[in-house]
Protein backbone atom coordinates (compact mmCIF):
# COMPACT_ATOMS: atom_id res chain seq x y z
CA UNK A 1 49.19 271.44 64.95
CA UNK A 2 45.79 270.54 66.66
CA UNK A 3 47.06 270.87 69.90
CA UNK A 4 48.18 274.38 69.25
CA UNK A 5 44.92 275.47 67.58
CA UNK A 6 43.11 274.12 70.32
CA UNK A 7 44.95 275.86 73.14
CA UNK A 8 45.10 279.09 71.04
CA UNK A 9 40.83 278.73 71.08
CA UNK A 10 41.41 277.66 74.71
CA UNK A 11 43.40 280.70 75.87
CA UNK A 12 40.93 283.30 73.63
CA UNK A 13 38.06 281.93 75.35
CA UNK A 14 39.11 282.06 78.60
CA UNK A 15 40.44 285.68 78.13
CA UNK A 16 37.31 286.92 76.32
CA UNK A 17 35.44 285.26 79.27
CA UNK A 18 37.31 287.05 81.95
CA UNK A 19 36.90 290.35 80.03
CA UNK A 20 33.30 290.31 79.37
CA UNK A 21 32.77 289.42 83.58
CA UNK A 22 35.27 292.57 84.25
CA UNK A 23 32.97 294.77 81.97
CA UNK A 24 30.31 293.61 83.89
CA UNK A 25 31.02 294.15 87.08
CA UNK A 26 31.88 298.16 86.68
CA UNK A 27 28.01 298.62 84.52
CA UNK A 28 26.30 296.58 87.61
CA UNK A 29 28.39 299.42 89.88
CA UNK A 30 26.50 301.82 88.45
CA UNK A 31 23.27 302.65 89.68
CA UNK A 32 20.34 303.05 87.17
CA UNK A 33 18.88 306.33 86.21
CA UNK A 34 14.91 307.02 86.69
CA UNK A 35 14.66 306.60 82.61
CA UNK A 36 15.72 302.86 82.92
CA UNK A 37 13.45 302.40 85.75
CA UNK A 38 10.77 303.44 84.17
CA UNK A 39 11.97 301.51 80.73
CA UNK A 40 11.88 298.14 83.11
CA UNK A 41 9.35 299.11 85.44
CA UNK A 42 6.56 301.27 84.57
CA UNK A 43 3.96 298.68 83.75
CA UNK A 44 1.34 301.00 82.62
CA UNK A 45 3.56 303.47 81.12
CA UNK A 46 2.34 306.46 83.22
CA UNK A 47 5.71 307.85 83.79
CA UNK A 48 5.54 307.44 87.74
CA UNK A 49 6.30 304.14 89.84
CA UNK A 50 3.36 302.94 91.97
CA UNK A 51 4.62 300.27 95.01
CA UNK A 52 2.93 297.81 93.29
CA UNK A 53 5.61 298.21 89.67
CA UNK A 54 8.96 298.25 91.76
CA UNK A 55 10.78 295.96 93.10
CA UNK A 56 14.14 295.24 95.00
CA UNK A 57 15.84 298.05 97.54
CA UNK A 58 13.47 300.82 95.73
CA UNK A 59 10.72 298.88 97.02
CA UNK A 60 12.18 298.55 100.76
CA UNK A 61 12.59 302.10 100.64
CA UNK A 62 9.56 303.46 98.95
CA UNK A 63 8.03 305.58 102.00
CA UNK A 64 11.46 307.35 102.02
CA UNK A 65 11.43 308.42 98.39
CA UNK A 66 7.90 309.23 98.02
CA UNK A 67 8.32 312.18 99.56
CA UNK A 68 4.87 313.65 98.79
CA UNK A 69 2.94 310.42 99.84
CA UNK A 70 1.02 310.52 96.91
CA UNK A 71 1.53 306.86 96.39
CA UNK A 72 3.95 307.22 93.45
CA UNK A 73 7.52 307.86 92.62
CA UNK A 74 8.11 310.57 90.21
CA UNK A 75 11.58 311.90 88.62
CA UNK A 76 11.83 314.38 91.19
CA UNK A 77 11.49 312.17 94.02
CA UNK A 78 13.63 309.95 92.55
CA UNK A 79 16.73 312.45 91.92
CA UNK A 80 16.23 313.73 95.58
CA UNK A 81 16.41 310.17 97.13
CA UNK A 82 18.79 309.15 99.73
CA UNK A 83 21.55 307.10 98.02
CA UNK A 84 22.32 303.71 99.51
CA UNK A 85 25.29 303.23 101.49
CA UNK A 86 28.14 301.27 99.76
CA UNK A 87 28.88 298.04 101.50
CA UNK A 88 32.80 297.56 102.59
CA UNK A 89 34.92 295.80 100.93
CA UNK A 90 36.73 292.78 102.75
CA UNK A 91 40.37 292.38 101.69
């Protein structure tokens, strides 16, 4: 009866483990909206991203969104951005 219990708890982890990594993977497919860069970002809670808040591909690409060279990227910029290219998937 032990065995069984513990290969039932066996089998429900390992299936609520493989869920919770599937669920994962599609919100990391998603890309982030300016109001959750700003929510992680914005370190003085101006509303705009300076080069010195950001981080990651934003920052690579910061002369490309700041369209107005003003130094900051604002909403606007941000929803008129180039979108990154999606990498290939190997089969």
């Amino acid at each position: 009866m032990k065995t069984v219990l513990m290969a039932f708890g066996v089998t429900v982890l390992f299936i609520g483990s493989a869920f919770g990594q599937s669920q994962n993977r599609q919100e990391r497919q998603k890309p982030p909206t300016f109001e959750e860069l700003i929510e992680e970002m914005d370190s003085n809670e101006d509303g705009k991203l300076s080069a010195d808040e950001i981080k990651g591909r934003l920052k690579k690409d910061f002369a490309k969104i700041d369209t107005d060279e003003d130094g900051f990227i604002t909403a606007e910029e941000f929803e008129k951005a180039p979108r990154p290219k999606r990498r290939e998937r190997r089969n």
